[in-house]
PDB file of N, CA and C in Angstrom:
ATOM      1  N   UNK A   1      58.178  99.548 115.626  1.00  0.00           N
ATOM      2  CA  UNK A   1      58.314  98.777 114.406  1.00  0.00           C
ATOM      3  C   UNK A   1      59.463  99.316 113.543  1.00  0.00           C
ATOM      4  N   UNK A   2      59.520 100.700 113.501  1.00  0.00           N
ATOM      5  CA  UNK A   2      60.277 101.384 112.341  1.00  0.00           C
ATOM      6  C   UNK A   2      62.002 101.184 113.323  1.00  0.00           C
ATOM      7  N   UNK A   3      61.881 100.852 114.501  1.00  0.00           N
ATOM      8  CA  UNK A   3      63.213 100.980 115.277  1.00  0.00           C
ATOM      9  C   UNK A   3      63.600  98.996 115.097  1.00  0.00           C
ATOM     10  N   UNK A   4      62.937  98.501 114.792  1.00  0.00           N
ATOM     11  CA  UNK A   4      63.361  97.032 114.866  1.00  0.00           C
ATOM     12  C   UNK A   4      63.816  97.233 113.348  1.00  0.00           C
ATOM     13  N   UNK A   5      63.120  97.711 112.322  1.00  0.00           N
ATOM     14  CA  UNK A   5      63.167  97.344 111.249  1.00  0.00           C
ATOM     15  C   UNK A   5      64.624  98.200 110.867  1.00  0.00           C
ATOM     16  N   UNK A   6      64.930  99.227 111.375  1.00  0.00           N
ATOM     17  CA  UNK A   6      66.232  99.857 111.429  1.00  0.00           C
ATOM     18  C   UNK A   6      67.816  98.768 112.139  1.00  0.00           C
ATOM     19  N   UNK A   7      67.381  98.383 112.820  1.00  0.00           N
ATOM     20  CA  UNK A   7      68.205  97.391 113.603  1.00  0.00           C
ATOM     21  C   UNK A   7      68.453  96.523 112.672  1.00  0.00           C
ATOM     22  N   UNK A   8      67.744  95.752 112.328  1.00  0.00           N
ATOM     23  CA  UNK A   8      67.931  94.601 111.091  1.00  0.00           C
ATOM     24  C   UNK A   8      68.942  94.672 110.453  1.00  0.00           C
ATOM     25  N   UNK A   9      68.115  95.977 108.951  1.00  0.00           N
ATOM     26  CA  UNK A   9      69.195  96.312 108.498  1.00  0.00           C
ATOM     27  C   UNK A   9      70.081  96.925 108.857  1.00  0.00           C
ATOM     28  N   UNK A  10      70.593  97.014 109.764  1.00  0.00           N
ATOM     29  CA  UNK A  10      72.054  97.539 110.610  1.00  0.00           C
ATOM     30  C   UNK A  10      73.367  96.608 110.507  1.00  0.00           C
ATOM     31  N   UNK A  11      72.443  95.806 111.241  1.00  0.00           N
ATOM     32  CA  UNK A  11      73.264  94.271 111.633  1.00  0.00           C
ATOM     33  C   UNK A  11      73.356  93.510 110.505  1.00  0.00           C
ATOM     34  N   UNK A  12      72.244  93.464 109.401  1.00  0.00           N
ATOM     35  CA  UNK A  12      72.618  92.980 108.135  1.00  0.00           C
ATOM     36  C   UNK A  12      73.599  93.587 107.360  1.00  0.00           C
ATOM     37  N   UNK A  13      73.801  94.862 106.848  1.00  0.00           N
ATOM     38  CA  UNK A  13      74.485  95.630 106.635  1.00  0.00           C
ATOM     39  C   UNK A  13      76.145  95.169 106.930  1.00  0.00           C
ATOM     40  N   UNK A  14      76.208  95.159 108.421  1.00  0.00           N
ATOM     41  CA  UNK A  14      77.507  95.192 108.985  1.00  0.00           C
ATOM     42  C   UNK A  14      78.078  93.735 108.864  1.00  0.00           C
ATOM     43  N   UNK A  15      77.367  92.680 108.192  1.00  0.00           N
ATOM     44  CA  UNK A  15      77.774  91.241 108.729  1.00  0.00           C
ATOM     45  C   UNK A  15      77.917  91.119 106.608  1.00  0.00           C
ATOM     46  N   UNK A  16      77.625  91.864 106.168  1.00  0.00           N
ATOM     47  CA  UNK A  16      77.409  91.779 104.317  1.00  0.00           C
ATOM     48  C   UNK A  16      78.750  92.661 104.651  1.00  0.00           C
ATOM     49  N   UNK A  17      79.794  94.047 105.163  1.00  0.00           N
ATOM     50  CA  UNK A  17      80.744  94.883 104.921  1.00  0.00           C
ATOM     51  C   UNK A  17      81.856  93.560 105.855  1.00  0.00           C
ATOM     52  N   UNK A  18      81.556  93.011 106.686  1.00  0.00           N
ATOM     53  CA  UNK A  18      82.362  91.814 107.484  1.00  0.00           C
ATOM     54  C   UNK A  18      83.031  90.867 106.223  1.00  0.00           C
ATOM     55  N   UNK A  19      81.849  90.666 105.439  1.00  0.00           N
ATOM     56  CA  UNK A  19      82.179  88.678 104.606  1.00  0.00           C
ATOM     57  C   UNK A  19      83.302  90.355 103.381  1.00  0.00           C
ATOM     58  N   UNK A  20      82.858  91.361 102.594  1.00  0.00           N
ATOM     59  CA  UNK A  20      83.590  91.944 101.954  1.00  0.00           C
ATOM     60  C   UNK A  20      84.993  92.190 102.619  1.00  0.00           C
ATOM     61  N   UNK A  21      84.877  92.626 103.893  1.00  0.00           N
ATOM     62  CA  UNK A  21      86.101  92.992 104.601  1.00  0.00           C
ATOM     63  C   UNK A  21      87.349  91.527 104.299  1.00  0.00           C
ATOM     64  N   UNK A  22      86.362  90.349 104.529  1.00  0.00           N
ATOM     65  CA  UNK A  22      87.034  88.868 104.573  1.00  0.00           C
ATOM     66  C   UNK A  22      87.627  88.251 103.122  1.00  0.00           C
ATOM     67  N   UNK A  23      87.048  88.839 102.185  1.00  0.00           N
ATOM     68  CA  UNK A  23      87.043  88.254 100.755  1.00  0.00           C
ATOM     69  C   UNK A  23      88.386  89.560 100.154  1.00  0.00           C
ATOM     70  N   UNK A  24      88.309  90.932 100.756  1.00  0.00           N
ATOM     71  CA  UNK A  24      89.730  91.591 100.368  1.00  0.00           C
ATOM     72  C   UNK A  24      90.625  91.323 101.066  1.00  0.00           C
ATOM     73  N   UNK A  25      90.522  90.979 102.062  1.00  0.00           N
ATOM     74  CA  UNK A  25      92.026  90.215 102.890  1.00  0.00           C
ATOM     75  C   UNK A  25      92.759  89.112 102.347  1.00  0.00           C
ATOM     76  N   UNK A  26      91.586  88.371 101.635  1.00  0.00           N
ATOM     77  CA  UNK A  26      92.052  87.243 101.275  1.00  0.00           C
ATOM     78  C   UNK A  26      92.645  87.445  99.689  1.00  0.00           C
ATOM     79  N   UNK A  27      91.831  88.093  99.589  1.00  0.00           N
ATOM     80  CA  UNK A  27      92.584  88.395  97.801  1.00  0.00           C
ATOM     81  C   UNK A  27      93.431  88.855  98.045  1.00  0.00           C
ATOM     82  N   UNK A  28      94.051  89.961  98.955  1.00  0.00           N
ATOM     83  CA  UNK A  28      95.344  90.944  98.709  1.00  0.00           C
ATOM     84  C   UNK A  28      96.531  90.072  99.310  1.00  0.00           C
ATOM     85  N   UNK A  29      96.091  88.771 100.239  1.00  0.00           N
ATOM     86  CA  UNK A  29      96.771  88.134 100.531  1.00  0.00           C
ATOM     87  C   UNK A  29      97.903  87.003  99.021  1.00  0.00           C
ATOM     88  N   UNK A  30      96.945  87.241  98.447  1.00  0.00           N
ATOM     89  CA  UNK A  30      97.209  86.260  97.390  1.00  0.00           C
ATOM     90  C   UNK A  30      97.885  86.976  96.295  1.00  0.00           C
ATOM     91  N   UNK A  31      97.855  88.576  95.848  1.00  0.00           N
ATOM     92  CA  UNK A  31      97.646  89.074  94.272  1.00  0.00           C
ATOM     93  C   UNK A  31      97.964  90.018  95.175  1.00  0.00           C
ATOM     94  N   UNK A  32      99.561  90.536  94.034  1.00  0.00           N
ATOM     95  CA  UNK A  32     100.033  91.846  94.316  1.00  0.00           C
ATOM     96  C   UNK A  32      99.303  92.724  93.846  1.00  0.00           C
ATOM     97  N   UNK A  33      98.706  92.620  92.604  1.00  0.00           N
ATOM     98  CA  UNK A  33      97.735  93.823  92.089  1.00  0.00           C
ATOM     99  C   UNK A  33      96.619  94.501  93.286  1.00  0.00           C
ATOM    100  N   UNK A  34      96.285  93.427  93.996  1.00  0.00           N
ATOM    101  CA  UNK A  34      95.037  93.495  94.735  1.00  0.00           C
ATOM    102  C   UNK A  34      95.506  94.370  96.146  1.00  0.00           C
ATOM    103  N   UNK A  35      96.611  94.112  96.311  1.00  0.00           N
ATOM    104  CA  UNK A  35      97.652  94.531  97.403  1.00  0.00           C
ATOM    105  C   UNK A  35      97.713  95.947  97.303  1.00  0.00           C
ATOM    106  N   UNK A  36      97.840  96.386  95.914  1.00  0.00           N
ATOM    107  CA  UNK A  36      98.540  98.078  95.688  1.00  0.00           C
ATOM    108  C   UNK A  36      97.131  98.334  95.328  1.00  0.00           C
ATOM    109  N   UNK A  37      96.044  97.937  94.705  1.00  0.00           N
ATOM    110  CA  UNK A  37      94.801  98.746  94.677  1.00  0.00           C
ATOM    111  C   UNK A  37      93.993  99.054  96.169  1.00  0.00           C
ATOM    112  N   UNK A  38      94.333  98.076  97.582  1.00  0.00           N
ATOM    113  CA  UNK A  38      93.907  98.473  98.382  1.00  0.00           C
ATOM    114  C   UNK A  38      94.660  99.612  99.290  1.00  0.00           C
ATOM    115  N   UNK A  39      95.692  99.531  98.645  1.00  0.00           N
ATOM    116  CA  UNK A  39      96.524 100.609  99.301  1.00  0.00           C
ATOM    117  C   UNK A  39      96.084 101.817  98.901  1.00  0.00           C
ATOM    118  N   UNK A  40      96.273 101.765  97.463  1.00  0.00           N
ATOM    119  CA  UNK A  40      95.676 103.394  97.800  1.00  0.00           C
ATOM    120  C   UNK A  40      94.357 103.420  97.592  1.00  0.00           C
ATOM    121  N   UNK A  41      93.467 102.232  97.858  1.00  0.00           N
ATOM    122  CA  UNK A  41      91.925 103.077  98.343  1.00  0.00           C
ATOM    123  C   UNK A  41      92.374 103.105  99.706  1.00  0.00           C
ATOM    124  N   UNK A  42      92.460 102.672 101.153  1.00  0.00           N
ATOM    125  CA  UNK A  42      92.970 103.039 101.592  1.00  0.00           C
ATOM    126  C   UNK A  42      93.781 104.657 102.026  1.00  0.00           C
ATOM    127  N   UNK A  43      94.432 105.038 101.011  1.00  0.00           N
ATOM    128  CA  UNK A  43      95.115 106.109 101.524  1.00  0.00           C
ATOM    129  C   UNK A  43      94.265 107.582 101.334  1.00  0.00           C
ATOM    130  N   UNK A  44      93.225 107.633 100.412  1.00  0.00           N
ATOM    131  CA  UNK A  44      91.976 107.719 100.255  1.00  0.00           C
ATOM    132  C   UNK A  44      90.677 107.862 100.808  1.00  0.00           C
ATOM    133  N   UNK A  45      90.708 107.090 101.620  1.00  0.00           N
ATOM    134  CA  UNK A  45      89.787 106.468 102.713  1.00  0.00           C
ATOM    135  C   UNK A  45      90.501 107.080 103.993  1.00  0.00           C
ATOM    136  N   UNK A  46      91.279 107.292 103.933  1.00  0.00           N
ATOM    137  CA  UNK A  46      91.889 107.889 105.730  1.00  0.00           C
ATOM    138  C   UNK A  46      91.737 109.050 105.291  1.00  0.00           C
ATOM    139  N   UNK A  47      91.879 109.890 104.279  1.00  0.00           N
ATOM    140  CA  UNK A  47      91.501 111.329 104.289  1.00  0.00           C
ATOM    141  C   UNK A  47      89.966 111.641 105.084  1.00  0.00           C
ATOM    142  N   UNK A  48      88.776 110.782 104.625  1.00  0.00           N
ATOM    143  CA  UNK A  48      88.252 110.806 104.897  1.00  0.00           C
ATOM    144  C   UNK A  48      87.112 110.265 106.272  1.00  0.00           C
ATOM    145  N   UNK A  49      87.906 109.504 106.625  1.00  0.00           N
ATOM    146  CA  UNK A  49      87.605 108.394 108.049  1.00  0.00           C
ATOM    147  C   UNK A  49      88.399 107.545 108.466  1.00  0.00           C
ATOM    148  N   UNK A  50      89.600 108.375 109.002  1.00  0.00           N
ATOM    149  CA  UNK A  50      90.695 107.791 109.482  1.00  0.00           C
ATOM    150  C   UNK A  50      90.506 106.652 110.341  1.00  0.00           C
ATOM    151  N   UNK A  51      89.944 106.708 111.460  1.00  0.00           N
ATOM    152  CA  UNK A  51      89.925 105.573 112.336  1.00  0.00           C
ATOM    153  C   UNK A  51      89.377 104.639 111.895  1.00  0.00           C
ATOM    154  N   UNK A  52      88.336 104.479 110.697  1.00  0.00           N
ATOM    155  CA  UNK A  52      87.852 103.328 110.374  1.00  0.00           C
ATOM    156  C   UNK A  52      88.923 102.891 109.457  1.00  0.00           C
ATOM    157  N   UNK A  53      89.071 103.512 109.029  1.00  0.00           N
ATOM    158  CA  UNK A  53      90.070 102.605 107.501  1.00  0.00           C
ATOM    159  C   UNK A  53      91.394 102.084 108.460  1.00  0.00           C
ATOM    160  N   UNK A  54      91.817 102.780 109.663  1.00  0.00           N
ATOM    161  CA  UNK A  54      93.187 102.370 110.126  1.00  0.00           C
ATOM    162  C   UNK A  54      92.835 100.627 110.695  1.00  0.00           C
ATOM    163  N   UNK A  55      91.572 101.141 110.923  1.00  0.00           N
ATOM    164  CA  UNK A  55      91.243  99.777 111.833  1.00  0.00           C
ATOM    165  C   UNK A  55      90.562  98.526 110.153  1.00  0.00           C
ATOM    166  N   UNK A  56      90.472  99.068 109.254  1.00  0.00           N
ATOM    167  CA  UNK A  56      90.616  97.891 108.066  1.00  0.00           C
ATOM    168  C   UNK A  56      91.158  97.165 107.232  1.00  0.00           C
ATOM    169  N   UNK A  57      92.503  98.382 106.502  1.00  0.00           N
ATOM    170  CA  UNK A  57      93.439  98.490 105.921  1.00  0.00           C
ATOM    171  C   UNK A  57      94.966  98.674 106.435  1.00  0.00           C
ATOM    172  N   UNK A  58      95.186  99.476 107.477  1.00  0.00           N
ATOM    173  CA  UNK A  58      96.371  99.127 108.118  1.00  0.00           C
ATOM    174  C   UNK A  58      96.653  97.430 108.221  1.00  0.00           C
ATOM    175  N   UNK A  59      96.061  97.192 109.033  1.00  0.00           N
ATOM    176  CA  UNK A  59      96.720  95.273 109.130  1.00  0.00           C
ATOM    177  C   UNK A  59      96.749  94.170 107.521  1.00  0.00           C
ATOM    178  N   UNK A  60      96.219  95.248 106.876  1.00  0.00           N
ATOM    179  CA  UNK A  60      96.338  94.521 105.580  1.00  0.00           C
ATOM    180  C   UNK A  60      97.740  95.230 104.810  1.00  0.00           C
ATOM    181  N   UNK A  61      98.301  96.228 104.632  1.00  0.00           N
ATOM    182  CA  UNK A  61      98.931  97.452 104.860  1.00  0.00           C
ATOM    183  C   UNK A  61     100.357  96.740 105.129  1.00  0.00           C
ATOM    184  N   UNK A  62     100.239  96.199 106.457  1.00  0.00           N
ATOM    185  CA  UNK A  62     101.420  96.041 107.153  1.00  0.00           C
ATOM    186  C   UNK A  62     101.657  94.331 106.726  1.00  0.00           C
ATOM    187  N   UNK A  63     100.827  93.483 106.822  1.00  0.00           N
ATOM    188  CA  UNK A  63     101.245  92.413 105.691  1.00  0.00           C
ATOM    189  C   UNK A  63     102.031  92.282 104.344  1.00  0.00           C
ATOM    190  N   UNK A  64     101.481  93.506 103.819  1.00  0.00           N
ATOM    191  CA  UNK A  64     101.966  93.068 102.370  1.00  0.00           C
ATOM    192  C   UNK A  64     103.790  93.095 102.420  1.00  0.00           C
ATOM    193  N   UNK A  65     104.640  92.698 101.534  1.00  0.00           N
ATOM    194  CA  UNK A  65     105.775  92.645 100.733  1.00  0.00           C
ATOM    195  C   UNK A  65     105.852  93.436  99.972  1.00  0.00           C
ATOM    196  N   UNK A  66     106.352  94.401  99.817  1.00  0.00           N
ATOM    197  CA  UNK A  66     106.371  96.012  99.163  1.00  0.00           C
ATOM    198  C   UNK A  66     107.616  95.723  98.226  1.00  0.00           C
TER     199      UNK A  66
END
């Protein structure tokens, strides 16, 4: 029971950090402000868990117009 109920919120979890992941792409796409605040959370964020942030923020990163 306690291993289903862990699963759930797992997959809930990860599909709620997905639609956030989708809603800052789209803003930084739009708004330079939004552009340079993800940058340096981002630069921030790789101190601390490089491979995840490369795989979130890099392709957002390499979009922008600097």
């Amino acid at each position: 029971m306690r291993c289903r109920h862990y699963s759930l919120a797992a997959s809930h979890n990860t599909a709620r950090k997905e639609d956030l992941d989708a809603i800052l792409t789209t803003l930084s796409s739009r708004f330079l402000n939004v552009r340079r605040a993800l940058t340096r959370l981002s630069v921030d964020y790789l101190v601390f868990n490089r491979s995840k942030a490369v795989q979130i923020y890099l392709p957002i990163m390499n979009d922008m117009e600097v």
